[in-house]
PDB file of N, CA and C in Angstrom:
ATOM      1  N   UNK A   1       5.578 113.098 139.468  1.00  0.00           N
ATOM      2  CA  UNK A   1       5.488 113.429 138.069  1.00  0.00           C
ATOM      3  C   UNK A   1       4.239 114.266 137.847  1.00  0.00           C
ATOM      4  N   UNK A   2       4.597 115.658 137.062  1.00  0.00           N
ATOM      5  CA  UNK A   2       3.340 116.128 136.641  1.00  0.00           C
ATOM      6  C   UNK A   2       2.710 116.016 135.545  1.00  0.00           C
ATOM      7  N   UNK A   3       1.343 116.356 135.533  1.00  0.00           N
ATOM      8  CA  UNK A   3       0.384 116.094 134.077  1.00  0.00           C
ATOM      9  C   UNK A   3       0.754 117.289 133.640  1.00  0.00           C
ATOM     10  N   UNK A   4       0.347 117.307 132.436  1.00  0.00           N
ATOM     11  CA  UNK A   4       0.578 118.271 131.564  1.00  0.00           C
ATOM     12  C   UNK A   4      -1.006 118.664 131.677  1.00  0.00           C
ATOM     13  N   UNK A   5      -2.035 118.065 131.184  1.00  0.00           N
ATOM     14  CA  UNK A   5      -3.037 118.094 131.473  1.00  0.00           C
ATOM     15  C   UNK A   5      -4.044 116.631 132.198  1.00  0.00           C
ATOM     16  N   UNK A   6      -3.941 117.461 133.639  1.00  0.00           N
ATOM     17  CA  UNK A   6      -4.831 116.490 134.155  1.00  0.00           C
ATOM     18  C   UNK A   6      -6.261 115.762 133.765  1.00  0.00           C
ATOM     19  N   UNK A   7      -6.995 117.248 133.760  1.00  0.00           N
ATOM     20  CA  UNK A   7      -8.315 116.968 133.681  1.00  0.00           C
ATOM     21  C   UNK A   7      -8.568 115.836 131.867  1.00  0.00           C
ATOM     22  N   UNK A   8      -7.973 116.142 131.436  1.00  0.00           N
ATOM     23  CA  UNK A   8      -7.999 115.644 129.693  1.00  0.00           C
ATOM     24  C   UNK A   8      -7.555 113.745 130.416  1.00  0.00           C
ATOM     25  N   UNK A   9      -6.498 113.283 130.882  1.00  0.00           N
ATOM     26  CA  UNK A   9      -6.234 112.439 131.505  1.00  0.00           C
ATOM     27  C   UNK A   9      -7.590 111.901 131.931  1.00  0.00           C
ATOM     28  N   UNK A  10      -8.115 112.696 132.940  1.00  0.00           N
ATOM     29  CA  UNK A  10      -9.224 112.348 133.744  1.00  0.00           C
ATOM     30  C   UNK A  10     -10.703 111.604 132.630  1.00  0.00           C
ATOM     31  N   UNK A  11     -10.695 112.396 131.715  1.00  0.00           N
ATOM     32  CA  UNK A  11     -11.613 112.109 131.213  1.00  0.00           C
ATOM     33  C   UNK A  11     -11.462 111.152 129.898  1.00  0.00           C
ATOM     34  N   UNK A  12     -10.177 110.874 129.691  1.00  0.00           N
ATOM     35  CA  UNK A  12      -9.309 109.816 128.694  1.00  0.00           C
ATOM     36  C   UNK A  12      -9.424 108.522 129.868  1.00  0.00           C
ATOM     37  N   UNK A  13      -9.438 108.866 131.010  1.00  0.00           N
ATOM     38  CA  UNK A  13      -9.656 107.250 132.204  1.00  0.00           C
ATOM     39  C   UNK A  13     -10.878 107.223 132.508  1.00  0.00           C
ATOM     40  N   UNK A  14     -12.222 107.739 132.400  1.00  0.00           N
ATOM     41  CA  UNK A  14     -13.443 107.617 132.306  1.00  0.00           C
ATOM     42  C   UNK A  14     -14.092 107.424 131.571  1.00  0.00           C
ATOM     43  N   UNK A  15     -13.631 107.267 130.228  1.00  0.00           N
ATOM     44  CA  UNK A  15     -13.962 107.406 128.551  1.00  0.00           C
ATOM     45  C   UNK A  15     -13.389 105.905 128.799  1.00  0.00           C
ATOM     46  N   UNK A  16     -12.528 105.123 129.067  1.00  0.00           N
ATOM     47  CA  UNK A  16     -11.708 103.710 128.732  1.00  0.00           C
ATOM     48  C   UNK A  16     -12.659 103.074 129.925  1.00  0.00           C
ATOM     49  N   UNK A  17     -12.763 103.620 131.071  1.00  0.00           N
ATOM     50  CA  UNK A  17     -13.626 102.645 132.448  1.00  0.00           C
ATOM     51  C   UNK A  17     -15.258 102.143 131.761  1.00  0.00           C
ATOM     52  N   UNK A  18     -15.724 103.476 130.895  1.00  0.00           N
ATOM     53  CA  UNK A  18     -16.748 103.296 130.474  1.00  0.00           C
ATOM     54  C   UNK A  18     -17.155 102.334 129.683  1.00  0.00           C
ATOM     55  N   UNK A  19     -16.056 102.634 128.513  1.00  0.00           N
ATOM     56  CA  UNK A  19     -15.956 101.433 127.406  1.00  0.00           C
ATOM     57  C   UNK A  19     -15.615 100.228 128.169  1.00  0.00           C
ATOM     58  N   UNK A  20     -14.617 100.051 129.091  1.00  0.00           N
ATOM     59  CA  UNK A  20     -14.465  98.808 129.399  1.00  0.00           C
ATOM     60  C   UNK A  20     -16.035  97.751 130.143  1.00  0.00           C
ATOM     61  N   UNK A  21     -16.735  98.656 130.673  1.00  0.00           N
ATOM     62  CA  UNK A  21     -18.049  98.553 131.576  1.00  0.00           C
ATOM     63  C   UNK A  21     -19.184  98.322 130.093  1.00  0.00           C
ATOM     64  N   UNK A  22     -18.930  98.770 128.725  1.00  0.00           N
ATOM     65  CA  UNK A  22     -19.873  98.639 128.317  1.00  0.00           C
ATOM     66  C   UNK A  22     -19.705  96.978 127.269  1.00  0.00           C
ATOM     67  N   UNK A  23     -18.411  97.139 127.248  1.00  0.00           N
ATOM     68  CA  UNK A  23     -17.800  95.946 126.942  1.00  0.00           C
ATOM     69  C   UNK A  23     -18.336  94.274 127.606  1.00  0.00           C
ATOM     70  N   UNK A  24     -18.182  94.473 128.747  1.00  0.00           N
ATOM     71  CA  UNK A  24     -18.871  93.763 129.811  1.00  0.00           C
ATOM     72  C   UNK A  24     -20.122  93.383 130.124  1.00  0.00           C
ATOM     73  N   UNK A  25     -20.862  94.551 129.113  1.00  0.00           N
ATOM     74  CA  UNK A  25     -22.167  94.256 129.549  1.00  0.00           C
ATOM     75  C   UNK A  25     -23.064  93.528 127.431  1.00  0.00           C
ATOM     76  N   UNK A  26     -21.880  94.044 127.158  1.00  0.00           N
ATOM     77  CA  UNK A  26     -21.760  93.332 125.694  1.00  0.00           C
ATOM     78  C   UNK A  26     -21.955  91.634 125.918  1.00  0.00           C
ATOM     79  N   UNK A  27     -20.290  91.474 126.644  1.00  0.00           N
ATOM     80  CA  UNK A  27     -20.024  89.968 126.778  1.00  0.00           C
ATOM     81  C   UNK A  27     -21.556  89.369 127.475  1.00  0.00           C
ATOM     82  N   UNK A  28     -21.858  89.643 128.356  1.00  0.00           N
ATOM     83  CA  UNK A  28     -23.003  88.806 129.264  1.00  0.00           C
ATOM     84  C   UNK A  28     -24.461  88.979 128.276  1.00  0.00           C
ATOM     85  N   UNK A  29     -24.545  90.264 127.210  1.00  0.00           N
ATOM     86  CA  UNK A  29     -25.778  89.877 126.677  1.00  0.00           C
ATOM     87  C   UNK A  29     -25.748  88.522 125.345  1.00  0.00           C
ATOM     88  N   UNK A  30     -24.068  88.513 124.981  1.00  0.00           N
ATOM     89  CA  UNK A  30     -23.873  87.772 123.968  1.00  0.00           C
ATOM     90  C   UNK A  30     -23.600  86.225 124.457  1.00  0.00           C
ATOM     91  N   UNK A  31     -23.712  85.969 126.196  1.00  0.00           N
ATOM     92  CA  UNK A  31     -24.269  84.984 126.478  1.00  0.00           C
ATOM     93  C   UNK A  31     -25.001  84.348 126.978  1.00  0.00           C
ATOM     94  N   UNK A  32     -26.034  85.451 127.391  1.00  0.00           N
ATOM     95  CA  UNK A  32     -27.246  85.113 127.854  1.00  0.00           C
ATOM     96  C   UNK A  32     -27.919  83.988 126.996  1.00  0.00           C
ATOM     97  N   UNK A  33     -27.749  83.905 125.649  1.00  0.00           N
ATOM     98  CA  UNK A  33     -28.273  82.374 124.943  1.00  0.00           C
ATOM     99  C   UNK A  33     -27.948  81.713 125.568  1.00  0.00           C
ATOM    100  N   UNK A  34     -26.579  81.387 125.446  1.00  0.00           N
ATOM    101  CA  UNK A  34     -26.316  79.922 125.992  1.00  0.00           C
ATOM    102  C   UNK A  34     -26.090  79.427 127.298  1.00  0.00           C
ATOM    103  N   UNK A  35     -26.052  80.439 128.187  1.00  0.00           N
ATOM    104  CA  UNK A  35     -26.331  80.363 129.425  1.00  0.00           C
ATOM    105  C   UNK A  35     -27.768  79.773 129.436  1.00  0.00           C
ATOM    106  N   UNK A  36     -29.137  80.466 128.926  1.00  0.00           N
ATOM    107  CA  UNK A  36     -30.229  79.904 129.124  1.00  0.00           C
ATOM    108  C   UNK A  36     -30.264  79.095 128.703  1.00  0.00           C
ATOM    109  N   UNK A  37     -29.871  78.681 127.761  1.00  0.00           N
ATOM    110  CA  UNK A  37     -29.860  76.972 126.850  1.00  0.00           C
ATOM    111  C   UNK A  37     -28.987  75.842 128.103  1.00  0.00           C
ATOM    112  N   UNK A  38     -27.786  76.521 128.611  1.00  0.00           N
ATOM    113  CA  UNK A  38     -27.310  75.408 129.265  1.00  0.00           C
ATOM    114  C   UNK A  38     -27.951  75.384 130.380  1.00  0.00           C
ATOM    115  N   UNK A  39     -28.682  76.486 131.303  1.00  0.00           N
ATOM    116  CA  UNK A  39     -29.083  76.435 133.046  1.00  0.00           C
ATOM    117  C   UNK A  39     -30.797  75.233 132.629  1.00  0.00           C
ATOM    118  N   UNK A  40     -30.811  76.188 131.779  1.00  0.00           N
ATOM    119  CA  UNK A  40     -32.614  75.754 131.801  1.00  0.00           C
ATOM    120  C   UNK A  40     -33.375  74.881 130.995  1.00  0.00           C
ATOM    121  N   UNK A  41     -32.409  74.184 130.007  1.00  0.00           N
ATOM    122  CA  UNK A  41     -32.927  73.320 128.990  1.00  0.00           C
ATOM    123  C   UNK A  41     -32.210  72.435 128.891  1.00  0.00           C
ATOM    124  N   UNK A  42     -31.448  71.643 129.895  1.00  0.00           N
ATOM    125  CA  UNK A  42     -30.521  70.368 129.831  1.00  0.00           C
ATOM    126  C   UNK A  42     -31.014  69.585 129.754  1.00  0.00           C
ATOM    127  N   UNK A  43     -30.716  68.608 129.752  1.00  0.00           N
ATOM    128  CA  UNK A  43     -30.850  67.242 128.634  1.00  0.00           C
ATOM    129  C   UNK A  43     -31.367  66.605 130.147  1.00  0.00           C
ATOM    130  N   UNK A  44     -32.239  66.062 129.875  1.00  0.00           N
ATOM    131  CA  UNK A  44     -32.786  65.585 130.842  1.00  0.00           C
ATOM    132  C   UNK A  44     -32.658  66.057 132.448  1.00  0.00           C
ATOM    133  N   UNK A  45     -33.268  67.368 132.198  1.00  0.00           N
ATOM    134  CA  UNK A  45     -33.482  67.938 133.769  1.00  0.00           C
ATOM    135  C   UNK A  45     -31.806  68.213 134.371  1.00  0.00           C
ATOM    136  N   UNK A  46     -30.724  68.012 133.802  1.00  0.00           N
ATOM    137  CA  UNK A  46     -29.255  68.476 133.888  1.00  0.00           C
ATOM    138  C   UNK A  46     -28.909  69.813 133.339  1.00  0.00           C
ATOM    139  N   UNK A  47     -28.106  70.397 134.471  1.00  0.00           N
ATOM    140  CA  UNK A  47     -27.932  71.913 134.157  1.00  0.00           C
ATOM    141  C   UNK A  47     -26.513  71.326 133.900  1.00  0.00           C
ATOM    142  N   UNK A  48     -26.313  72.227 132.568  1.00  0.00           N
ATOM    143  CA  UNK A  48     -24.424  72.248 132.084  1.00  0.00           C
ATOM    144  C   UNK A  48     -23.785  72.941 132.826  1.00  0.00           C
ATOM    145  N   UNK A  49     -23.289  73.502 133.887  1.00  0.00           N
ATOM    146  CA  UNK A  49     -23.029  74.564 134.798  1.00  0.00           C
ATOM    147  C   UNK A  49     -21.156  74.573 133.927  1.00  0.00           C
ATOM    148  N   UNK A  50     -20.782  74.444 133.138  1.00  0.00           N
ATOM    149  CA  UNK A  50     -19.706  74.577 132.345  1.00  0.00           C
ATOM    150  C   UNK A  50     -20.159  75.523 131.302  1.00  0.00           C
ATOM    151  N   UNK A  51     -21.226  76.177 131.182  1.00  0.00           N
ATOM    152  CA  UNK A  51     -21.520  77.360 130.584  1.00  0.00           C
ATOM    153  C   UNK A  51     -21.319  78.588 131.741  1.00  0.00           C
ATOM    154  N   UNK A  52     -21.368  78.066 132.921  1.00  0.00           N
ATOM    155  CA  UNK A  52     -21.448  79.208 133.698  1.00  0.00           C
ATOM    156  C   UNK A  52     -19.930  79.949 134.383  1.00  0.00           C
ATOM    157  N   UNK A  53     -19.461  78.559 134.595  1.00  0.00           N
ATOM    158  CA  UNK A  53     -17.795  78.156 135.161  1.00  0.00           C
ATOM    159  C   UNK A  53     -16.887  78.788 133.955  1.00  0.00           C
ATOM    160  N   UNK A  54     -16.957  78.636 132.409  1.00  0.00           N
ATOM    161  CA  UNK A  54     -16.219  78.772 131.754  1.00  0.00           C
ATOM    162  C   UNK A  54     -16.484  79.880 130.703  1.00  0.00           C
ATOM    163  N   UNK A  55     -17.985  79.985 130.122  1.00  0.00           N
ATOM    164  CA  UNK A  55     -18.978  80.508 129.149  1.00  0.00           C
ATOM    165  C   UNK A  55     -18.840  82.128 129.785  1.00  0.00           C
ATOM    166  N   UNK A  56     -19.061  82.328 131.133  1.00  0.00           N
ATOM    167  CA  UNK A  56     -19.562  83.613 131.187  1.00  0.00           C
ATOM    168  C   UNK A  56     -18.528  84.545 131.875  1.00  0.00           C
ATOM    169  N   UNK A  57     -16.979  83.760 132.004  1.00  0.00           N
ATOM    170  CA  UNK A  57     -15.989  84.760 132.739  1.00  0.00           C
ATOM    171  C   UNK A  57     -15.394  85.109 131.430  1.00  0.00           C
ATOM    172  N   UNK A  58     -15.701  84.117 131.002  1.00  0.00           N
ATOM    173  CA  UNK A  58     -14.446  84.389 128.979  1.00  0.00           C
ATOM    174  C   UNK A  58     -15.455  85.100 128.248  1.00  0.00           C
ATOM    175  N   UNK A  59     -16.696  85.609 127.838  1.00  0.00           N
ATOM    176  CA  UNK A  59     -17.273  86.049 127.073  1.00  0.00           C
ATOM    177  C   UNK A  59     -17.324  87.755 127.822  1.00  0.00           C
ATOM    178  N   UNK A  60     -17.010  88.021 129.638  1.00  0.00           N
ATOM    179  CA  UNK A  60     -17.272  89.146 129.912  1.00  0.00           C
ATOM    180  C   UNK A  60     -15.581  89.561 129.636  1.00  0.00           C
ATOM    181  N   UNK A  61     -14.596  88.990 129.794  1.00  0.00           N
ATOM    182  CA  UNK A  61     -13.543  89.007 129.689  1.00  0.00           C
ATOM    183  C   UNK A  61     -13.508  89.419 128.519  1.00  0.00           C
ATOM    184  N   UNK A  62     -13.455  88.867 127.317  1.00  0.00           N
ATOM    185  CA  UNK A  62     -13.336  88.984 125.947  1.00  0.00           C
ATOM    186  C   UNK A  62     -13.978  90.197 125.042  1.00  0.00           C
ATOM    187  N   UNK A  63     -15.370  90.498 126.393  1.00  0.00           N
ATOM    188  CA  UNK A  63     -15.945  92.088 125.626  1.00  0.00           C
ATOM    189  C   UNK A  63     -15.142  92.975 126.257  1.00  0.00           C
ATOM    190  N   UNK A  64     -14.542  92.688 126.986  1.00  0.00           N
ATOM    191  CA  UNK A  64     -14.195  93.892 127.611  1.00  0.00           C
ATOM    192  C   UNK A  64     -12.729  94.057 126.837  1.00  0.00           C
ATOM    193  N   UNK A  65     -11.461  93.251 126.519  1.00  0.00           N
ATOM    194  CA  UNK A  65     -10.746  93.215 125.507  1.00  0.00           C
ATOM    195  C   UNK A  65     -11.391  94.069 124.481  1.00  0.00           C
ATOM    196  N   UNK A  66     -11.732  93.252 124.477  1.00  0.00           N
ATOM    197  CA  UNK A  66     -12.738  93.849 122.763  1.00  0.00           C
ATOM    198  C   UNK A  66     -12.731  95.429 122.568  1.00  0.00           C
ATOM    199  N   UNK A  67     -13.878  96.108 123.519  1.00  0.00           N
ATOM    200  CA  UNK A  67     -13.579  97.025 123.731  1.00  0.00           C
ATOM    201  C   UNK A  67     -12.645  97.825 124.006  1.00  0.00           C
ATOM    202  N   UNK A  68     -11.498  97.590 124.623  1.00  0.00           N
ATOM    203  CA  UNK A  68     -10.668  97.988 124.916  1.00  0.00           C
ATOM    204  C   UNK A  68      -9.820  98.457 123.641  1.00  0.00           C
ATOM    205  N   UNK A  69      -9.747  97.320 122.906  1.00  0.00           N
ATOM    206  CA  UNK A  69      -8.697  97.388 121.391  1.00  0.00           C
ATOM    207  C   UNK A  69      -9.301  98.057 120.889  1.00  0.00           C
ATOM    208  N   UNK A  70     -10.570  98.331 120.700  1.00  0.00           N
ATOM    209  CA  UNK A  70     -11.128  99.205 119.576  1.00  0.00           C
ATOM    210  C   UNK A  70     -10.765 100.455 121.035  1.00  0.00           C
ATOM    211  N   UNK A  71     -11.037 100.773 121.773  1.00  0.00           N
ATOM    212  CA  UNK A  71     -10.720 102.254 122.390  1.00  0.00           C
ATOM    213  C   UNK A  71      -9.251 102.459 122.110  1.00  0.00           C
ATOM    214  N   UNK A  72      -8.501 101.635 122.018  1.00  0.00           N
ATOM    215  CA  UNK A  72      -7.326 101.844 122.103  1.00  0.00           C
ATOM    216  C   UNK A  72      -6.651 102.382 120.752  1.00  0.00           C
ATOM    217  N   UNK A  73      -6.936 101.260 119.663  1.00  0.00           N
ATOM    218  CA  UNK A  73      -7.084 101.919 118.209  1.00  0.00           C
ATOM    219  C   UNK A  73      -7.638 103.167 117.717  1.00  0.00           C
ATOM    220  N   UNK A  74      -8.714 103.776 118.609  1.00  0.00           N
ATOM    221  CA  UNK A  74      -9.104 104.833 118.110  1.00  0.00           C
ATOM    222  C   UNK A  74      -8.395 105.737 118.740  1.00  0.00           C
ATOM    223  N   UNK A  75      -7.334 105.850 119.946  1.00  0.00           N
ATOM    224  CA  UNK A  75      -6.869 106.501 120.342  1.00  0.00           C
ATOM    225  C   UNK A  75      -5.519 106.855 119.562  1.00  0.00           C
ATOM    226  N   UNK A  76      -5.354 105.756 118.540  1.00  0.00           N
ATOM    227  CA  UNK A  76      -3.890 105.832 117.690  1.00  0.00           C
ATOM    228  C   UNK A  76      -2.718 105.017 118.715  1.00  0.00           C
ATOM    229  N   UNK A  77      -3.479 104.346 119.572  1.00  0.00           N
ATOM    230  CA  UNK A  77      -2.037 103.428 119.870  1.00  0.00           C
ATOM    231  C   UNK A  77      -2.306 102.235 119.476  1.00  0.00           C
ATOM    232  N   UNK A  78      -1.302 102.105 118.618  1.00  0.00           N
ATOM    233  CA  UNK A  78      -1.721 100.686 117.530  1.00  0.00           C
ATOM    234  C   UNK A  78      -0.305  99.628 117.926  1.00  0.00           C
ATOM    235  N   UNK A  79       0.287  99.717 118.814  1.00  0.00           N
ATOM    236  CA  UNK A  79       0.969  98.791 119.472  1.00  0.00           C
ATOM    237  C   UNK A  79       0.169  97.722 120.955  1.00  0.00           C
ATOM    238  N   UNK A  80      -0.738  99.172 121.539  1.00  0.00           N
ATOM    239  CA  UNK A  80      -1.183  98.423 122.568  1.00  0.00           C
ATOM    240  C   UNK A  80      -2.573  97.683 122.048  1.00  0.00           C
ATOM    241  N   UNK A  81      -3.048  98.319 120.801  1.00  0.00           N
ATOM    242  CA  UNK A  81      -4.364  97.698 120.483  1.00  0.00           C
ATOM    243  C   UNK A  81      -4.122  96.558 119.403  1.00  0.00           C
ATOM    244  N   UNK A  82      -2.653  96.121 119.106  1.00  0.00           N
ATOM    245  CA  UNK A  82      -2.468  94.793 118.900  1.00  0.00           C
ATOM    246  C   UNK A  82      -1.904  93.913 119.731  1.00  0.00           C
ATOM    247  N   UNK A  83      -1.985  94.102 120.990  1.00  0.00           N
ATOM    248  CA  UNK A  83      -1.575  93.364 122.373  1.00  0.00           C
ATOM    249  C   UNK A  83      -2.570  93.169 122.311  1.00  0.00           C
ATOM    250  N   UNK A  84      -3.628  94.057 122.896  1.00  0.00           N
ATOM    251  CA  UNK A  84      -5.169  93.686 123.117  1.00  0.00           C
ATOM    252  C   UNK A  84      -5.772  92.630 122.093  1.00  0.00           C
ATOM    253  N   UNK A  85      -5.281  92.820 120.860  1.00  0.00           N
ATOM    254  CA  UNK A  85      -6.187  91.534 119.849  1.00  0.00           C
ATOM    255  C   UNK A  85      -5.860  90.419 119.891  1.00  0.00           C
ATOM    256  N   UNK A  86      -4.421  90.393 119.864  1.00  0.00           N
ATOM    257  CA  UNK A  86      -3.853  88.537 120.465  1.00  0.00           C
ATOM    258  C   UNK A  86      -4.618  88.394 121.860  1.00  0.00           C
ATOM    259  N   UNK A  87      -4.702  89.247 122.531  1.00  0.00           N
ATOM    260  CA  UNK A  87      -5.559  88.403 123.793  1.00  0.00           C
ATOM    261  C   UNK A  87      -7.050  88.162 123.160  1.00  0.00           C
ATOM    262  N   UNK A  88      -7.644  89.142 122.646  1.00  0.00           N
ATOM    263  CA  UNK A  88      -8.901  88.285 122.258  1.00  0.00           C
ATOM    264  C   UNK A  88      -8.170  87.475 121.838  1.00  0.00           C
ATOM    265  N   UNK A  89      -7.847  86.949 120.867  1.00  0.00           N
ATOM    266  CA  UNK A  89      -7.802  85.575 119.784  1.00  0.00           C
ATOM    267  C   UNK A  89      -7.361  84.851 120.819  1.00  0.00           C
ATOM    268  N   UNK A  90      -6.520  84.916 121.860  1.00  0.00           N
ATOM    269  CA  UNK A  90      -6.088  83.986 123.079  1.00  0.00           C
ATOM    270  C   UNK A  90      -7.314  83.434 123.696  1.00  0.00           C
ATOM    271  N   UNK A  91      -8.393  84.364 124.062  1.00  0.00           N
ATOM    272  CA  UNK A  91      -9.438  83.761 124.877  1.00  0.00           C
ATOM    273  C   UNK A  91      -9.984  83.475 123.992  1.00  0.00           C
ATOM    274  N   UNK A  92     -10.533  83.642 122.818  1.00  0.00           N
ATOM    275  CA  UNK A  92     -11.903  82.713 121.801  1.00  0.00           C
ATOM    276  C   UNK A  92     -11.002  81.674 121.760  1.00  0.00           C
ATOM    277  N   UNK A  93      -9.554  81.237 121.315  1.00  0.00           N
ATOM    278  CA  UNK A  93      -8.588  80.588 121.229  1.00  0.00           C
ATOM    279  C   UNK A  93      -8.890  79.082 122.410  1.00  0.00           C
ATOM    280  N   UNK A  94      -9.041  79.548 123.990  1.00  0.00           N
ATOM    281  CA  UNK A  94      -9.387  79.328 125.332  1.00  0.00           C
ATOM    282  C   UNK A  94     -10.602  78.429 125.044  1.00  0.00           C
ATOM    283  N   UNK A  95     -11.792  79.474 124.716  1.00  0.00           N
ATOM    284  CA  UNK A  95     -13.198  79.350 123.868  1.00  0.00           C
ATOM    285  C   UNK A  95     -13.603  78.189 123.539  1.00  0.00           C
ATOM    286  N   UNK A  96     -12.614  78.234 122.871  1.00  0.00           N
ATOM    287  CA  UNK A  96     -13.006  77.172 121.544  1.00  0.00           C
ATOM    288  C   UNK A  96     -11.933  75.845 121.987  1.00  0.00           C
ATOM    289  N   UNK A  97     -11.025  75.703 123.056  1.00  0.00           N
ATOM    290  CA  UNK A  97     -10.346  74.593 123.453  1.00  0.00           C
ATOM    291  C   UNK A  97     -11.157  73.859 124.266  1.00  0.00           C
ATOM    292  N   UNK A  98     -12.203  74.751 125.361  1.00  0.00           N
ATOM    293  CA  UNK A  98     -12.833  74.202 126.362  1.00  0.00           C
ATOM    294  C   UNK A  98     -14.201  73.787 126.454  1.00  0.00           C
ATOM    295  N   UNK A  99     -14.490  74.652 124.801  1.00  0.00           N
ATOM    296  CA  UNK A  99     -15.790  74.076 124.157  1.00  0.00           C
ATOM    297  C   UNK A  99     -17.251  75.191 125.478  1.00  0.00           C
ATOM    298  N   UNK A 100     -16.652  75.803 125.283  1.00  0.00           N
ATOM    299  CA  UNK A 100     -17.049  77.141 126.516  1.00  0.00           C
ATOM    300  C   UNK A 100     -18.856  77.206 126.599  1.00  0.00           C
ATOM    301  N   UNK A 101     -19.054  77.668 125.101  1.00  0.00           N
ATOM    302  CA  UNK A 101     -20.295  77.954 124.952  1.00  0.00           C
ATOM    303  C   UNK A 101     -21.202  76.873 123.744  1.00  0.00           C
ATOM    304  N   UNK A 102     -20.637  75.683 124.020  1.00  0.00           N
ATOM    305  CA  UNK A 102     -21.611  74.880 124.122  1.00  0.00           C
ATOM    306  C   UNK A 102     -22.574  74.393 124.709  1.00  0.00           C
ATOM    307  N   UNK A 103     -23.920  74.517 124.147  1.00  0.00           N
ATOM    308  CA  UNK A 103     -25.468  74.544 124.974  1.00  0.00           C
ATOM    309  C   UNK A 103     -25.378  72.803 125.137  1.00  0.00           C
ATOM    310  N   UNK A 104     -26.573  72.219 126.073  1.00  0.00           N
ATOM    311  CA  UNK A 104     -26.722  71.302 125.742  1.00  0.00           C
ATOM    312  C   UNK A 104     -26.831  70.347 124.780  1.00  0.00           C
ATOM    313  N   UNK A 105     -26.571  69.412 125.053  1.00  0.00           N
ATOM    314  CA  UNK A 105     -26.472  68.128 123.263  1.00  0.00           C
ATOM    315  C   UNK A 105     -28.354  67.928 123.685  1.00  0.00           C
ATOM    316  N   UNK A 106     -28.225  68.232 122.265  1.00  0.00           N
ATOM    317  CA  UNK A 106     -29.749  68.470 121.842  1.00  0.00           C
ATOM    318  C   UNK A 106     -30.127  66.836 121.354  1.00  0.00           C
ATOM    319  N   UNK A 107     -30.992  66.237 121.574  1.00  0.00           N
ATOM    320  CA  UNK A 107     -31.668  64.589 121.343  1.00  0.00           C
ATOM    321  C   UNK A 107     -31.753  64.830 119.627  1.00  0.00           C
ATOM    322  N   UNK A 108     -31.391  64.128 119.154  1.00  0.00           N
ATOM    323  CA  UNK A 108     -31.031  63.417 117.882  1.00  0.00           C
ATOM    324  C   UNK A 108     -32.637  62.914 117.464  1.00  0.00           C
ATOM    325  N   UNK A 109     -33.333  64.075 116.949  1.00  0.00           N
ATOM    326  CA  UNK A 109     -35.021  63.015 116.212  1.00  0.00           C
ATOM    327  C   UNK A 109     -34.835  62.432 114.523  1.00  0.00           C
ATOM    328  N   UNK A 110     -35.594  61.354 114.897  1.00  0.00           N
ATOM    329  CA  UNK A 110     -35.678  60.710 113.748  1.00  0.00           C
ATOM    330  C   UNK A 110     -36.914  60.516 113.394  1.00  0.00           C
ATOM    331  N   UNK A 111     -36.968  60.049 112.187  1.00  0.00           N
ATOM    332  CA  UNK A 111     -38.407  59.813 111.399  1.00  0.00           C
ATOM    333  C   UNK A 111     -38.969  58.755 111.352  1.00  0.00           C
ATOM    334  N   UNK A 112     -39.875  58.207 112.523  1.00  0.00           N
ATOM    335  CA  UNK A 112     -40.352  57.017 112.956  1.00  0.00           C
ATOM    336  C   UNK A 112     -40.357  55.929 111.713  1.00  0.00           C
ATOM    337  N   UNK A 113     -41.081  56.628 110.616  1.00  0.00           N
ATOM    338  CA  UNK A 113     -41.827  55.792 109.521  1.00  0.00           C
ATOM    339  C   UNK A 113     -40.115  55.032 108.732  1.00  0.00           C
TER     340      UNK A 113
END
């Protein structure tokens, strides 16, 4: 099969690799909180490693969706960039079943007096 125009192709699949790569680097800064909250501030010297297992494949996953639907929408395909949004809502969906990016349970203070 031939392109009609290759090079335009070429740079319509380097324009989406990009976004998808910047997407990715979205997800991991938007969990660098709770990653540090769960590795390094556990509840008594306990690392949550269920921030790491679950928190940081679904949040790089989910930017990169992310991105994707909005590249995709701006491209005017509004069939594939509402595929792309049920999968986000599928993984925050995921998210929010497995309790993903919950930091450690923080100690309960009270007021001595």
């Amino acid at each position: 099969m031939e392109t009609e125009n290759p090079r335009r192709e070429a740079v319509v699949g380097t324009a989406g690799c990009v976004t998808a790569f910047a997407g990715a680097l979205a997800g991991i800064v938007l969990w660098a909180p709770y990653g540090k909250d769960g590795l390094l501030d556990g509840f008594e010297g306990a690392a949550n490693w269920d921030v790491v297992w679950y928190g940081l494949p679904l949040m790089v996953l989910g930017g990169i969706t992310t991105a994707l639907t909005v590249f995709t929408a701006v491209r005017g395909r509004w069939l594939r960039a509402l595929g792309l949004a049920g999968a986000v809502a599928g993984l925050a969906a995921i998210g929010y079943a497995v309790d993903a990016l919950a930091g450690p349970p923080r100690p309960e203070c009270y007021d001595p007096c």
